[in-house]
C-alpha atoms as a PDB file:
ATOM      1  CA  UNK A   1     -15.944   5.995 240.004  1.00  0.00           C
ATOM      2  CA  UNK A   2     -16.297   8.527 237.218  1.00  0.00           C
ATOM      3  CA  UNK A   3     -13.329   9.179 234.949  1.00  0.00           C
ATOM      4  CA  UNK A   4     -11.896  12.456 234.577  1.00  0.00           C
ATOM      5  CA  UNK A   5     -12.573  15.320 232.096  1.00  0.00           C
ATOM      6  CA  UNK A   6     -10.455  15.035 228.808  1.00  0.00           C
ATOM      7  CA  UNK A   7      -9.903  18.848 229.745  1.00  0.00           C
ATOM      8  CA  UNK A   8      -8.067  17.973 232.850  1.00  0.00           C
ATOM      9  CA  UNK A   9      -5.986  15.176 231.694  1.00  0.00           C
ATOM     10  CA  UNK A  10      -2.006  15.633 231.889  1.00  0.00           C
ATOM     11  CA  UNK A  11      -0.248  16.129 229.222  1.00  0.00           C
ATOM     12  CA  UNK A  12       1.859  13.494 227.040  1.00  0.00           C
ATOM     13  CA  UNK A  13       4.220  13.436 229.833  1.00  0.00           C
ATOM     14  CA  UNK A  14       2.350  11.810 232.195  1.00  0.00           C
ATOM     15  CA  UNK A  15       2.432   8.967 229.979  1.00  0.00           C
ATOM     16  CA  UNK A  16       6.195   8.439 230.194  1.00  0.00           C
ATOM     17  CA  UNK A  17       6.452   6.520 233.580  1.00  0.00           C
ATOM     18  CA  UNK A  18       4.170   3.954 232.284  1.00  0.00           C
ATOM     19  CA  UNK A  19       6.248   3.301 228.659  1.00  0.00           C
ATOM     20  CA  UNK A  20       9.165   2.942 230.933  1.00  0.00           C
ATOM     21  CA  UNK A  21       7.752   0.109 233.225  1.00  0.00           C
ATOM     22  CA  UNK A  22       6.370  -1.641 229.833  1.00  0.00           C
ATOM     23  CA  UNK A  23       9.559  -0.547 228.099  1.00  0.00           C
ATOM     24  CA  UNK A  24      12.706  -1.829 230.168  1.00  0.00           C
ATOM     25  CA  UNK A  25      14.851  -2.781 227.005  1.00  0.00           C
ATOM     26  CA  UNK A  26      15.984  -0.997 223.857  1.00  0.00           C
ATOM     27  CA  UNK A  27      13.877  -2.093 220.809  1.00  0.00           C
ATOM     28  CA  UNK A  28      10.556  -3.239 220.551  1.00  0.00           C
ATOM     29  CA  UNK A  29       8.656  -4.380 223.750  1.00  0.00           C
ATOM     30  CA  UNK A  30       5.820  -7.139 223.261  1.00  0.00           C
ATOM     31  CA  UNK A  31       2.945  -6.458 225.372  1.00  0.00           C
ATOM     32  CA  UNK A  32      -0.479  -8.781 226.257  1.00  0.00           C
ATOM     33  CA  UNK A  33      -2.383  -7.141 223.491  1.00  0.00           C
ATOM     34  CA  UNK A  34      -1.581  -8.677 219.867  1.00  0.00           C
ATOM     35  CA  UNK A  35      -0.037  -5.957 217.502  1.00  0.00           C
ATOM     36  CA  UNK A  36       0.674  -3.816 220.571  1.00  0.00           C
ATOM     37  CA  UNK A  37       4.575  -3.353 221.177  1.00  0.00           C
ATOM     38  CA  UNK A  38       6.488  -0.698 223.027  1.00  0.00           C
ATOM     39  CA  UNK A  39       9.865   0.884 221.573  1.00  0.00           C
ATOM     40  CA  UNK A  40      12.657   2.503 223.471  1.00  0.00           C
ATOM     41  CA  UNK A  41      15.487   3.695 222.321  1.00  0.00           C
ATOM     42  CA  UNK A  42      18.319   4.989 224.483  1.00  0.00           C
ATOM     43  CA  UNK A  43      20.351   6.967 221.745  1.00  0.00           C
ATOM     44  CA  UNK A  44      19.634   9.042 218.587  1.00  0.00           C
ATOM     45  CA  UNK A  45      19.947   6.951 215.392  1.00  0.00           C
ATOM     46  CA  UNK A  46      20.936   8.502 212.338  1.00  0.00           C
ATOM     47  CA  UNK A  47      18.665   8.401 209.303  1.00  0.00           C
ATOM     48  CA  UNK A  48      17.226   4.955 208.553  1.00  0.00           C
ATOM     49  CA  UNK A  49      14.832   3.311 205.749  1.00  0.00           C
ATOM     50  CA  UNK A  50      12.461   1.704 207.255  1.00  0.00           C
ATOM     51  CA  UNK A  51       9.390   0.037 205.952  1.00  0.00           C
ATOM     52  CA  UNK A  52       6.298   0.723 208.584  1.00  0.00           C
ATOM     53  CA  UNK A  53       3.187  -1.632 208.565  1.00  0.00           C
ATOM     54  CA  UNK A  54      -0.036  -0.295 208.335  1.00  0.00           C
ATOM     55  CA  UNK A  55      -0.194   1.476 212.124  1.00  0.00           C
ATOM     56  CA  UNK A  56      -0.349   4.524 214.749  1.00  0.00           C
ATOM     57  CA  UNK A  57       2.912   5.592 215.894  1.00  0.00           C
ATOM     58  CA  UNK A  58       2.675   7.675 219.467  1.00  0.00           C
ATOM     59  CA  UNK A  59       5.845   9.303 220.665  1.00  0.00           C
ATOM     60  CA  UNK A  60       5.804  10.207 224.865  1.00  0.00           C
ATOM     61  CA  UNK A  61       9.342  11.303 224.962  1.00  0.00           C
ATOM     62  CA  UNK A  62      11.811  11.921 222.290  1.00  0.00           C
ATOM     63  CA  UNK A  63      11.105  12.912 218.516  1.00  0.00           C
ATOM     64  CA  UNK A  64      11.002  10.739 215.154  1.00  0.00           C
ATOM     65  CA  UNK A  65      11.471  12.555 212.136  1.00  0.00           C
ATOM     66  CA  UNK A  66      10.176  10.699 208.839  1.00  0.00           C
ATOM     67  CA  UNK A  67      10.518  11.950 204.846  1.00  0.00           C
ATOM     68  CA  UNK A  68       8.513  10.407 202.207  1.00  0.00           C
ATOM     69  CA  UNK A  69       9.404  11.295 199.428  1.00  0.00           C
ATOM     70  CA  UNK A  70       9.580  15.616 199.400  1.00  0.00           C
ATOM     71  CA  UNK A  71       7.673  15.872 202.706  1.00  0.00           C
ATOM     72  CA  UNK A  72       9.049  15.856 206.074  1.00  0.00           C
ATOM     73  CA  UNK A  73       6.653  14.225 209.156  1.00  0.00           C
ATOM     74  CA  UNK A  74       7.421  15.162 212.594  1.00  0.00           C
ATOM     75  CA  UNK A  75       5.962  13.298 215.362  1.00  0.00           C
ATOM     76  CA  UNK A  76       6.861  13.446 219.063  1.00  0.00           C
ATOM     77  CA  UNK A  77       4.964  13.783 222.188  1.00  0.00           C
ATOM     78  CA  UNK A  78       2.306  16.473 220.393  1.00  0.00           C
ATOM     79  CA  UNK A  79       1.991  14.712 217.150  1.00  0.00           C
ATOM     80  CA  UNK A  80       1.253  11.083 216.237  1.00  0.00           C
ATOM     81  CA  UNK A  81       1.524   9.004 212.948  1.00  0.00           C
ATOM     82  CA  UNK A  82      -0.987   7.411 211.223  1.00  0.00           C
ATOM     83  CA  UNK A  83       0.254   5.066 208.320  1.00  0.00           C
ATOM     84  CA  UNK A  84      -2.566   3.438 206.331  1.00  0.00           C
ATOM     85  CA  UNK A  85      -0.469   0.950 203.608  1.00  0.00           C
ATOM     86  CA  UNK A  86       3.127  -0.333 203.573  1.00  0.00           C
ATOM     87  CA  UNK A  87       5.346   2.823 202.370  1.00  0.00           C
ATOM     88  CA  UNK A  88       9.479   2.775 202.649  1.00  0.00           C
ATOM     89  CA  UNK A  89      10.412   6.001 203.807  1.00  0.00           C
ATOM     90  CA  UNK A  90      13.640   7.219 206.108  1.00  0.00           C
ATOM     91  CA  UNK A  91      13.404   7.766 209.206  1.00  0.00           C
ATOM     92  CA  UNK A  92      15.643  10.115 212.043  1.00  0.00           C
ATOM     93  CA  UNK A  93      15.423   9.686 216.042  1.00  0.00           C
ATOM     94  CA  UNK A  94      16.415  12.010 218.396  1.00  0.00           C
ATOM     95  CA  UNK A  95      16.989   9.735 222.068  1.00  0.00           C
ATOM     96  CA  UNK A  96      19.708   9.882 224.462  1.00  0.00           C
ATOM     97  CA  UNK A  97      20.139   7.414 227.891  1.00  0.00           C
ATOM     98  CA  UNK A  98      18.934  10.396 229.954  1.00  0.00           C
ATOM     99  CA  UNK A  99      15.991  10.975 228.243  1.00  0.00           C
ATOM    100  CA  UNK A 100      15.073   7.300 225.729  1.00  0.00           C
ATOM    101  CA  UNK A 101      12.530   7.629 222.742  1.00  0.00           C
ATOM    102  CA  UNK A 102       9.539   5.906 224.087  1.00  0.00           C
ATOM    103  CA  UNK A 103       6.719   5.445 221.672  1.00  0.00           C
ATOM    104  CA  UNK A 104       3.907   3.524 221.623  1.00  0.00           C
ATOM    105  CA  UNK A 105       3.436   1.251 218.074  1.00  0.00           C
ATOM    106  CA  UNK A 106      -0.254  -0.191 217.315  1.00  0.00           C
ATOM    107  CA  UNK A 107       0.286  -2.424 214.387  1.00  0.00           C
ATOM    108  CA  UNK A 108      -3.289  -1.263 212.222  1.00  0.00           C
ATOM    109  CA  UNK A 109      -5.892  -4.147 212.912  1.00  0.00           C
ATOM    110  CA  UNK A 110      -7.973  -3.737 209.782  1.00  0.00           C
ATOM    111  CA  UNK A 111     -10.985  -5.569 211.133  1.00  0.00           C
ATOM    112  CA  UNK A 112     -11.345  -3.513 214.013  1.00  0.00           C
ATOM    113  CA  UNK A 113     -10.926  -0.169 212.293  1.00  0.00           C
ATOM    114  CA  UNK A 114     -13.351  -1.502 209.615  1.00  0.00           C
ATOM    115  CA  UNK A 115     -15.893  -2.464 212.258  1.00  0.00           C
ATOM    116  CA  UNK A 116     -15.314   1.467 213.742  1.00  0.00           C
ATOM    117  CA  UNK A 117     -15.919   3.059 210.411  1.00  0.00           C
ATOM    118  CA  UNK A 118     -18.857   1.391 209.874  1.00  0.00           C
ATOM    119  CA  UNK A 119     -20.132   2.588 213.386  1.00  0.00           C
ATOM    120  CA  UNK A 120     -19.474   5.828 212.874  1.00  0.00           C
ATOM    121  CA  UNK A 121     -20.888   5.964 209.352  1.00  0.00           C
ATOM    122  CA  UNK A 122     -24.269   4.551 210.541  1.00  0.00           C
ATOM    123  CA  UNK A 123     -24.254   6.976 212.830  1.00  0.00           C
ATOM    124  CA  UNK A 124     -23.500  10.042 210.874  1.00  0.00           C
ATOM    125  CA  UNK A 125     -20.083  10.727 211.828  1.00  0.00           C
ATOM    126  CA  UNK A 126     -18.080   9.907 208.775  1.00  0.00           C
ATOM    127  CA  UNK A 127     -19.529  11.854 205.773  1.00  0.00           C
ATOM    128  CA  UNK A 128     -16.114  13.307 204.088  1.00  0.00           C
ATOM    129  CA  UNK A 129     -14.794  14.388 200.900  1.00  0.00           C
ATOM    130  CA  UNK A 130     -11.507  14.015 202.314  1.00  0.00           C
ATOM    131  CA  UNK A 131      -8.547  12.747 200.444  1.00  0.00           C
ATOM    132  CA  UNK A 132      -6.472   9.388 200.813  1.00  0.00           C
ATOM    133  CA  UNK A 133      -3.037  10.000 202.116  1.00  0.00           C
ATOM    134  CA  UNK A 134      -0.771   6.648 202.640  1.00  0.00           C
ATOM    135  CA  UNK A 135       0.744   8.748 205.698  1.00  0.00           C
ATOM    136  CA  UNK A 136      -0.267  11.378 207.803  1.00  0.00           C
ATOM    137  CA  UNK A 137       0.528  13.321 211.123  1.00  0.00           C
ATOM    138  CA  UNK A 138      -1.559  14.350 213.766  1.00  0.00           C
ATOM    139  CA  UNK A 139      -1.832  16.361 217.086  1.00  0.00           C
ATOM    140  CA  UNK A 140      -2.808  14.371 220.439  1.00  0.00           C
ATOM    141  CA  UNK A 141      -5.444  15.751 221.918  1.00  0.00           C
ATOM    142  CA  UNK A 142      -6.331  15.524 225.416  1.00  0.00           C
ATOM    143  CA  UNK A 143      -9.151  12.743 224.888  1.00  0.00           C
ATOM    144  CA  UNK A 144      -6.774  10.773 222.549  1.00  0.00           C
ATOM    145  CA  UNK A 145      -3.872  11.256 225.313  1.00  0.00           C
ATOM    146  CA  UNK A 146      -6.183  10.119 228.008  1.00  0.00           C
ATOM    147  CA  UNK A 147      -7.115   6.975 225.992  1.00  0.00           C
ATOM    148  CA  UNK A 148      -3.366   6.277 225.374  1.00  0.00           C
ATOM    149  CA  UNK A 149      -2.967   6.755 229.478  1.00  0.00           C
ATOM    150  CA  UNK A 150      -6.050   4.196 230.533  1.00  0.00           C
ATOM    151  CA  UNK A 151      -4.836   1.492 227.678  1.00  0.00           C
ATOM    152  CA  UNK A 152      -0.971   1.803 229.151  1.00  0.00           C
ATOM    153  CA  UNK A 153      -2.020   1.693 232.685  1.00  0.00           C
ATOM    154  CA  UNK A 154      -4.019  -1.827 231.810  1.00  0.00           C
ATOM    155  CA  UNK A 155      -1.071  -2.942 229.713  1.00  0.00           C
ATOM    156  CA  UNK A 156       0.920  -2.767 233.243  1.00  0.00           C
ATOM    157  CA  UNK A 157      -1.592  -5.660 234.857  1.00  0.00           C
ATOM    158  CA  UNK A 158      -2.226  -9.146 232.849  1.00  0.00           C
ATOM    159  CA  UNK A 159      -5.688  -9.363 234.223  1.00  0.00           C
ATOM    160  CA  UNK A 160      -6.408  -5.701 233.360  1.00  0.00           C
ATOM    161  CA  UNK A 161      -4.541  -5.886 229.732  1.00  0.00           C
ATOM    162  CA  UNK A 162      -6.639  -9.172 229.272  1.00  0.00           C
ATOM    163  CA  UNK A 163     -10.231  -8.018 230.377  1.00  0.00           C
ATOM    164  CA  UNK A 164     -10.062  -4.488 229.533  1.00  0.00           C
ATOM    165  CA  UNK A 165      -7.425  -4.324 227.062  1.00  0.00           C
ATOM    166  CA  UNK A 166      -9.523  -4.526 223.744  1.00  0.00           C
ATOM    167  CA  UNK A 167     -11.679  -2.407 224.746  1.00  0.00           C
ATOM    168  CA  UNK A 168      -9.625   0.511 225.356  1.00  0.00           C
ATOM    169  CA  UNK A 169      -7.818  -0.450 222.418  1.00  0.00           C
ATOM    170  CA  UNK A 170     -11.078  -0.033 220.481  1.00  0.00           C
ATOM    171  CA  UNK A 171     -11.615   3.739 222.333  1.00  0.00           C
ATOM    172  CA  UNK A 172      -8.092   4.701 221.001  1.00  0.00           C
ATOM    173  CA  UNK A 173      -9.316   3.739 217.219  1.00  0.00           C
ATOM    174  CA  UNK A 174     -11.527   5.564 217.888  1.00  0.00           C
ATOM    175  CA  UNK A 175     -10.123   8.683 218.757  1.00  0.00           C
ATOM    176  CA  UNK A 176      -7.520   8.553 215.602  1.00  0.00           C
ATOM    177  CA  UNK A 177     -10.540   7.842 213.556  1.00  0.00           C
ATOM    178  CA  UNK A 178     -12.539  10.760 214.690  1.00  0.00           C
ATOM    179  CA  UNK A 179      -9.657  13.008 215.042  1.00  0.00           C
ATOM    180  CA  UNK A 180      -8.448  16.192 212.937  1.00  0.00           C
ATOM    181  CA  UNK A 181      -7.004  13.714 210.658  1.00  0.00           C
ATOM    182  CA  UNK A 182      -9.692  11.068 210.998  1.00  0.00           C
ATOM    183  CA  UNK A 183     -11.319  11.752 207.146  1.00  0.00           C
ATOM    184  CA  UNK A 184      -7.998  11.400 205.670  1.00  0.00           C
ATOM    185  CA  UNK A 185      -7.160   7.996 207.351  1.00  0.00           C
ATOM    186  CA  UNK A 186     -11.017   6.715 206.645  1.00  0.00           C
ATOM    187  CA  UNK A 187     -10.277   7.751 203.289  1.00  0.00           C
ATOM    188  CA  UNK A 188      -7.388   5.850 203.276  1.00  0.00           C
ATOM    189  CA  UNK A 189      -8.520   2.367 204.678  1.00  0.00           C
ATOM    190  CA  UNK A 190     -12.082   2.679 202.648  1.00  0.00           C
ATOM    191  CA  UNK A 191      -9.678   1.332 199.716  1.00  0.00           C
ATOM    192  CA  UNK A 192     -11.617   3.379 197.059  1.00  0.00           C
ATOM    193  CA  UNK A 193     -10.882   4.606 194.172  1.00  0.00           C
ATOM    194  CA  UNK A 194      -6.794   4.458 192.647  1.00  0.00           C
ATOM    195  CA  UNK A 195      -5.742   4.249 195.995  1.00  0.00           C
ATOM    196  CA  UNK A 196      -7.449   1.037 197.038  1.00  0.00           C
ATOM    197  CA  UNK A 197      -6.453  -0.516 193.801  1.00  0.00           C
ATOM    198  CA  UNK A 198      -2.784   0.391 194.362  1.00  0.00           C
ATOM    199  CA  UNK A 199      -3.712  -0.720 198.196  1.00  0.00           C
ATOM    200  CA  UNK A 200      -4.554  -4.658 196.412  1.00  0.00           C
ATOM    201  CA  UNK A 201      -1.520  -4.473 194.379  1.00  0.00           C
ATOM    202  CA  UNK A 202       0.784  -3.616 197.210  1.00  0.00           C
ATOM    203  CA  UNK A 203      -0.899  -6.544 198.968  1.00  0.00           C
ATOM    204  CA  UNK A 204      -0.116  -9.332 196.170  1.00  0.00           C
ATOM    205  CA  UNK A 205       3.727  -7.347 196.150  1.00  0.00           C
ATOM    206  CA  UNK A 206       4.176  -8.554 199.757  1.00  0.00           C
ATOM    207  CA  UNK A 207       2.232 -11.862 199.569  1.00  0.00           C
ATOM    208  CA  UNK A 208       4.315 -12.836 196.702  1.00  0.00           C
ATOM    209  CA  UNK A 209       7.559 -10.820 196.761  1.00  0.00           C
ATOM    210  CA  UNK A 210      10.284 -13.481 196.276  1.00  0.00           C
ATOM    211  CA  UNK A 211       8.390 -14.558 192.936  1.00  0.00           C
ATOM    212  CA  UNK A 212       8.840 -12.921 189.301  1.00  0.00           C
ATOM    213  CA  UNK A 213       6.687  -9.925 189.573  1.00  0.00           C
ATOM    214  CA  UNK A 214       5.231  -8.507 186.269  1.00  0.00           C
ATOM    215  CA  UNK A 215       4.352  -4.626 186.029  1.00  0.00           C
ATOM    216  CA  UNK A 216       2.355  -5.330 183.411  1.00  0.00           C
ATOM    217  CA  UNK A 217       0.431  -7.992 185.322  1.00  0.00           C
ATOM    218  CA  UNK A 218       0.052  -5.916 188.465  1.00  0.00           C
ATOM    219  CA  UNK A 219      -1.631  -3.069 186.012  1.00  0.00           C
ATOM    220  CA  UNK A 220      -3.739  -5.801 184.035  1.00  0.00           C
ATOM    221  CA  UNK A 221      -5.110  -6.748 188.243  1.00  0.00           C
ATOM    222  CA  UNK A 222      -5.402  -3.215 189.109  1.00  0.00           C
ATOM    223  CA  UNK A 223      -7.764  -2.731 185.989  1.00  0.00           C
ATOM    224  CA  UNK A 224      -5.278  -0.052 185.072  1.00  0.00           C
ATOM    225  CA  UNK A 225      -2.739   0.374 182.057  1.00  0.00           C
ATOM    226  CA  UNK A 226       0.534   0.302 182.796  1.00  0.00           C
ATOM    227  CA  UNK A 227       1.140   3.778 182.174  1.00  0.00           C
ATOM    228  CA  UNK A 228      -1.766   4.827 184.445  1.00  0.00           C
ATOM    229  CA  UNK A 229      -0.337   2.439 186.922  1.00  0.00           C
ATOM    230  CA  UNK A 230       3.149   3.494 187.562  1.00  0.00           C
ATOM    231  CA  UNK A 231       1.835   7.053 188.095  1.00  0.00           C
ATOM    232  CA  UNK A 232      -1.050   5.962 190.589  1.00  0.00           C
ATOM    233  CA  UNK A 233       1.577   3.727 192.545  1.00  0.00           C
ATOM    234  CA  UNK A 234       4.480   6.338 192.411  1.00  0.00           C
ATOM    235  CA  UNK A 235       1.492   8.791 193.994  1.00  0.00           C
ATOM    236  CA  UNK A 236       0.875   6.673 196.899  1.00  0.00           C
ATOM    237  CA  UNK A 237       4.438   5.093 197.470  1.00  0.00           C
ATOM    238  CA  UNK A 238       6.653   8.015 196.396  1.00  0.00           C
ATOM    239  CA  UNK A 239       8.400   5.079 194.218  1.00  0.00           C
ATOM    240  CA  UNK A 240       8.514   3.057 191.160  1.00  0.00           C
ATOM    241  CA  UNK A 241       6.687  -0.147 191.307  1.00  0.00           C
ATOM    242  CA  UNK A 242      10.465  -2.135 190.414  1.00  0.00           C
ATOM    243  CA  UNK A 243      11.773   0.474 193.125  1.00  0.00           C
ATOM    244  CA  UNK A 244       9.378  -1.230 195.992  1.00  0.00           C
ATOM    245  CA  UNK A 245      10.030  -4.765 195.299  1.00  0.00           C
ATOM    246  CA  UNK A 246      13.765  -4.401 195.329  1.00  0.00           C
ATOM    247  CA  UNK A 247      13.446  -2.655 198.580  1.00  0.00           C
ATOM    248  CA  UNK A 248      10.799  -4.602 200.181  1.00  0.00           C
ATOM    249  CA  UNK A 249      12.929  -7.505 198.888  1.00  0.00           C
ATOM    250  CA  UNK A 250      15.981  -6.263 200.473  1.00  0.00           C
ATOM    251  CA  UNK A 251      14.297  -5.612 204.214  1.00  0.00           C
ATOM    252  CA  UNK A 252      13.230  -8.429 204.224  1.00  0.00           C
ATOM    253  CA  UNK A 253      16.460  -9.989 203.382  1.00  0.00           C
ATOM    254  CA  UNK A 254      17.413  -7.935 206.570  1.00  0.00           C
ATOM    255  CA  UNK A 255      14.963  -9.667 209.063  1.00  0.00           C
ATOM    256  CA  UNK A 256      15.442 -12.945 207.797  1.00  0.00           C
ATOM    257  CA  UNK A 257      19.452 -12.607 208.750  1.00  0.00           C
ATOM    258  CA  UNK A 258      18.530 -11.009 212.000  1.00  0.00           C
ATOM    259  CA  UNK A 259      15.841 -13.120 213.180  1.00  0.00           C
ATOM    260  CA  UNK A 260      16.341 -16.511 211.534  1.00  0.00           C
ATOM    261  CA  UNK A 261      20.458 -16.420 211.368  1.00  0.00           C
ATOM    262  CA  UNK A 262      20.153 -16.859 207.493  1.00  0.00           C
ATOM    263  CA  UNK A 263      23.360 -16.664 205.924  1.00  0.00           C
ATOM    264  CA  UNK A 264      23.451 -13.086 203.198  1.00  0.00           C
ATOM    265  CA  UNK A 265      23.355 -15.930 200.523  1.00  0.00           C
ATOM    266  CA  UNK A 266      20.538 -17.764 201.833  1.00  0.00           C
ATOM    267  CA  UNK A 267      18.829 -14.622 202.403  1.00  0.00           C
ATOM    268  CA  UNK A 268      19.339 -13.276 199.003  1.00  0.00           C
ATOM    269  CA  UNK A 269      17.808 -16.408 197.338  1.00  0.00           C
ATOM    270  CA  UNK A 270      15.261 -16.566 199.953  1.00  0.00           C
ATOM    271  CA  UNK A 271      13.587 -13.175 198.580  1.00  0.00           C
ATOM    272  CA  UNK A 272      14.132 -13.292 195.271  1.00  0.00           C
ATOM    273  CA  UNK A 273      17.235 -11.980 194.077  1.00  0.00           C
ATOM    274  CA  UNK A 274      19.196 -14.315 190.877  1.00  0.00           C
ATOM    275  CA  UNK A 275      22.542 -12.318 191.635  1.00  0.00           C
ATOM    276  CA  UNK A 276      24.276 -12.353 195.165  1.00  0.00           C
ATOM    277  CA  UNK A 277      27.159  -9.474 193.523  1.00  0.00           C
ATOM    278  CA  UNK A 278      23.470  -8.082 193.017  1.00  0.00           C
ATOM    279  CA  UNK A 279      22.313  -8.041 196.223  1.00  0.00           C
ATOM    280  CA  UNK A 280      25.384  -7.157 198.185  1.00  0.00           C
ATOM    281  CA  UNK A 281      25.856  -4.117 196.078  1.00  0.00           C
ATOM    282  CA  UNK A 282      22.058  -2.863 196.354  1.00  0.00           C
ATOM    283  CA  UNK A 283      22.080  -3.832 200.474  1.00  0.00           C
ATOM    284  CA  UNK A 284      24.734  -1.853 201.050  1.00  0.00           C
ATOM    285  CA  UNK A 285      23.205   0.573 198.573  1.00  0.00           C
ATOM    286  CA  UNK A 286      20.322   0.500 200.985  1.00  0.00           C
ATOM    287  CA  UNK A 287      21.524  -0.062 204.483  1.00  0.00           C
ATOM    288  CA  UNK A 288      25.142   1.641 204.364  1.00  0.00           C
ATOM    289  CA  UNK A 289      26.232  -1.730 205.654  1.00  0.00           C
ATOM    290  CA  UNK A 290      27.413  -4.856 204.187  1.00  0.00           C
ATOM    291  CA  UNK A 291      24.241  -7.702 204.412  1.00  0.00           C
ATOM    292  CA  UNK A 292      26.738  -8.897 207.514  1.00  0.00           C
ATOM    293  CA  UNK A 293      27.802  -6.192 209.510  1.00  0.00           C
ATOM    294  CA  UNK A 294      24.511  -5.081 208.972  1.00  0.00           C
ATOM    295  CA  UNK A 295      22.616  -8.080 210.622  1.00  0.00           C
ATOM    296  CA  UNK A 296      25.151  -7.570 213.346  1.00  0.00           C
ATOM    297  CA  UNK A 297      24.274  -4.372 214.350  1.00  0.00           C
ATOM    298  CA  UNK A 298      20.413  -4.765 214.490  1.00  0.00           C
ATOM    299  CA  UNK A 299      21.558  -8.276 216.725  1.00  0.00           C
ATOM    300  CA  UNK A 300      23.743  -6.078 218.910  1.00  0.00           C
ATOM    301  CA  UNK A 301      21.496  -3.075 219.321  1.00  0.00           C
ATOM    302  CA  UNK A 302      17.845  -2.959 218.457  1.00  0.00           C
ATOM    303  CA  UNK A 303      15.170  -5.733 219.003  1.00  0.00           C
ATOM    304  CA  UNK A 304      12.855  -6.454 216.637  1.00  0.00           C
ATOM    305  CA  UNK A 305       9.332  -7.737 217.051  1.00  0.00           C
ATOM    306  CA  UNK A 306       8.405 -11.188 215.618  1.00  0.00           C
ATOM    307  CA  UNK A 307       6.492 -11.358 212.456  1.00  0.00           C
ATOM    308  CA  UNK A 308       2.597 -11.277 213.693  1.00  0.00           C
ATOM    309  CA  UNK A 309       0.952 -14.608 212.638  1.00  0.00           C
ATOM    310  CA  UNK A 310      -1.579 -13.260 209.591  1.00  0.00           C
ATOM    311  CA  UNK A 311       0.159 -10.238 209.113  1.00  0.00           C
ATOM    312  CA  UNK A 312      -0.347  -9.057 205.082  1.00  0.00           C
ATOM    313  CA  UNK A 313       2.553  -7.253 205.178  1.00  0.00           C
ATOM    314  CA  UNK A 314       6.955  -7.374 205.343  1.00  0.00           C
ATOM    315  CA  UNK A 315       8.192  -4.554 207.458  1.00  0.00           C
ATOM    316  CA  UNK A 316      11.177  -3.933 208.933  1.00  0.00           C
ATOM    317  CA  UNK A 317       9.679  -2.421 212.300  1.00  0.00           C
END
């Protein structure tokens, strides 16, 4: 049977009926495919920090609104988002009951987009002078929409999601990595240059977060002085390297509540913090919430995904 033109393929809309059957509750949805979820979201919530893994965000109904740091990213059902390394920023959503947010979330498999970029490099795709950006967004096209449509439609069947899943999961790579924004995100997961050393630190910040962290020996491992360091790491993160820990620190203080029933103070030991006046004032600070009510929100109204097994990084979604 041959498959259609990209030129004839439906718009992002099309794409809503299947989020929905994948998609039944508010939150993130686990599907067959590892690092594959569904979110829905059945009412607009207010601005948010968030901390994103490395991963493609792709919005079929509703809009997401993201700043980091000055700039503002859009990205609905004609723009998707591309995150390349671990960066807090805030986030908006516009949803209602009538009409959910239903997005697609591919947690960023490193070996597979490594294995891509090699591909495409052999084969004289991927010659680019383009710069590193830790975040960017991107139209869908109607060959990257069309990709999204055949990997949903096998998500819907085990046997399909099993057999054909990963491969259709490796044509989607491939359309973000040879899209308009393509150079920019190989640029970005090439970890070359200041921004793959600040790529390795922010590694060793997440691997080790709940221990005494050193700016001076994160600069020392970065083969970078600490001056040269802070302004490197404030370029890619939009914040201070003491500004990130206390934040990564502090989400995930957050999940551990929500998804192990930690007590605040067992939560505020478990990541690091000496003083619980400390980290009830910064939570709050953070969240808008005390470390309680807080917890008892996300329980009440928003699922979150497990921790992948071998995932490098804390994040919050």
């Amino acid at each position: 049977m041959s498959l259609p033109s990209p030129t004839t393929v439906p718009g992002p809309q099309a794409l809503v009926p299947l989020v929905r059957g994948l998609a039944p509750r508010e939150g993130y949805n686990p599907t067959a495919l590892r690092g594959v979820r569904l979110l829905r979201s059945d009412r607009p919530l207010p601005r948010t920090p968030v901390l994103y893994d490395p991963g493609i965000v792709i919005v079929c109904q509703g809009h997401k609104r993201g700043w980091f740091g000055q700039r503002l990213y859009r990205y609905d059902a004609l723009q998707y988002l591309a995150v390349s390394v671990p960066v807090p920023f805030t986030m908006e959503t516009d949803a209602s009951a009538e009409e959910p947010l239903l997005a697609l979330y591919l947690q960023l498999d490193f070996t597979l987009a490594a294995d891509l970029m090699l591909e495409i490099d052999r084969l004289g795709g991927g010659a680019s002078d383009a710069q590193a950006q830790s975040m960017v967004s991107s139209p869908m096209d109607a060959a990257l929409c069309l990709a999204v449509q055949r990997l949903l439609e096998a998500l819907a069947d085990p046997v399909e999601a099993s057999v054909l899943g990963p491969q259709l999961l490796r044509e989607l790579y491939y359309r973000v990595l040879t899209g308009p924004q393509g150079p920019t995100i190989r640029a970005a997961l090439a970890s070359r240059g200041s921004f793959g050393r600040i790529g390795r630190a922010l590694q060793r910040i997440h691997a080790d977060h709940a221990s005494r962290l050193d700016v001076a020996t994160l600069a020392r491992e970065a083969g970078m002085s600490v001056p040269s360091f802070h302004a490197h790491f404030r370029a890619v993160t939009c914040t201070s390297p003491l500004q990130y820990v206390k934040s990564l620190r502090l989400h995930q203080a957050r999940l551990l509540m929500v998804q192990q029933d930690m007590t605040a103070a067992a939560a505020c030991h478990a990541v690091g913090f000496e003083s619980a006046s400390q980290f009830n004032r910064e939570f709050k600070r953070l969240f808008g919430l005390t470390p309680a009510r807080e917890a008892q929100r996300m329980r009440q109204s928003f699922a979150l995904p497990p921790r992948e097994a071998g995932s490098r990084y804390v994040s919050s979604h």
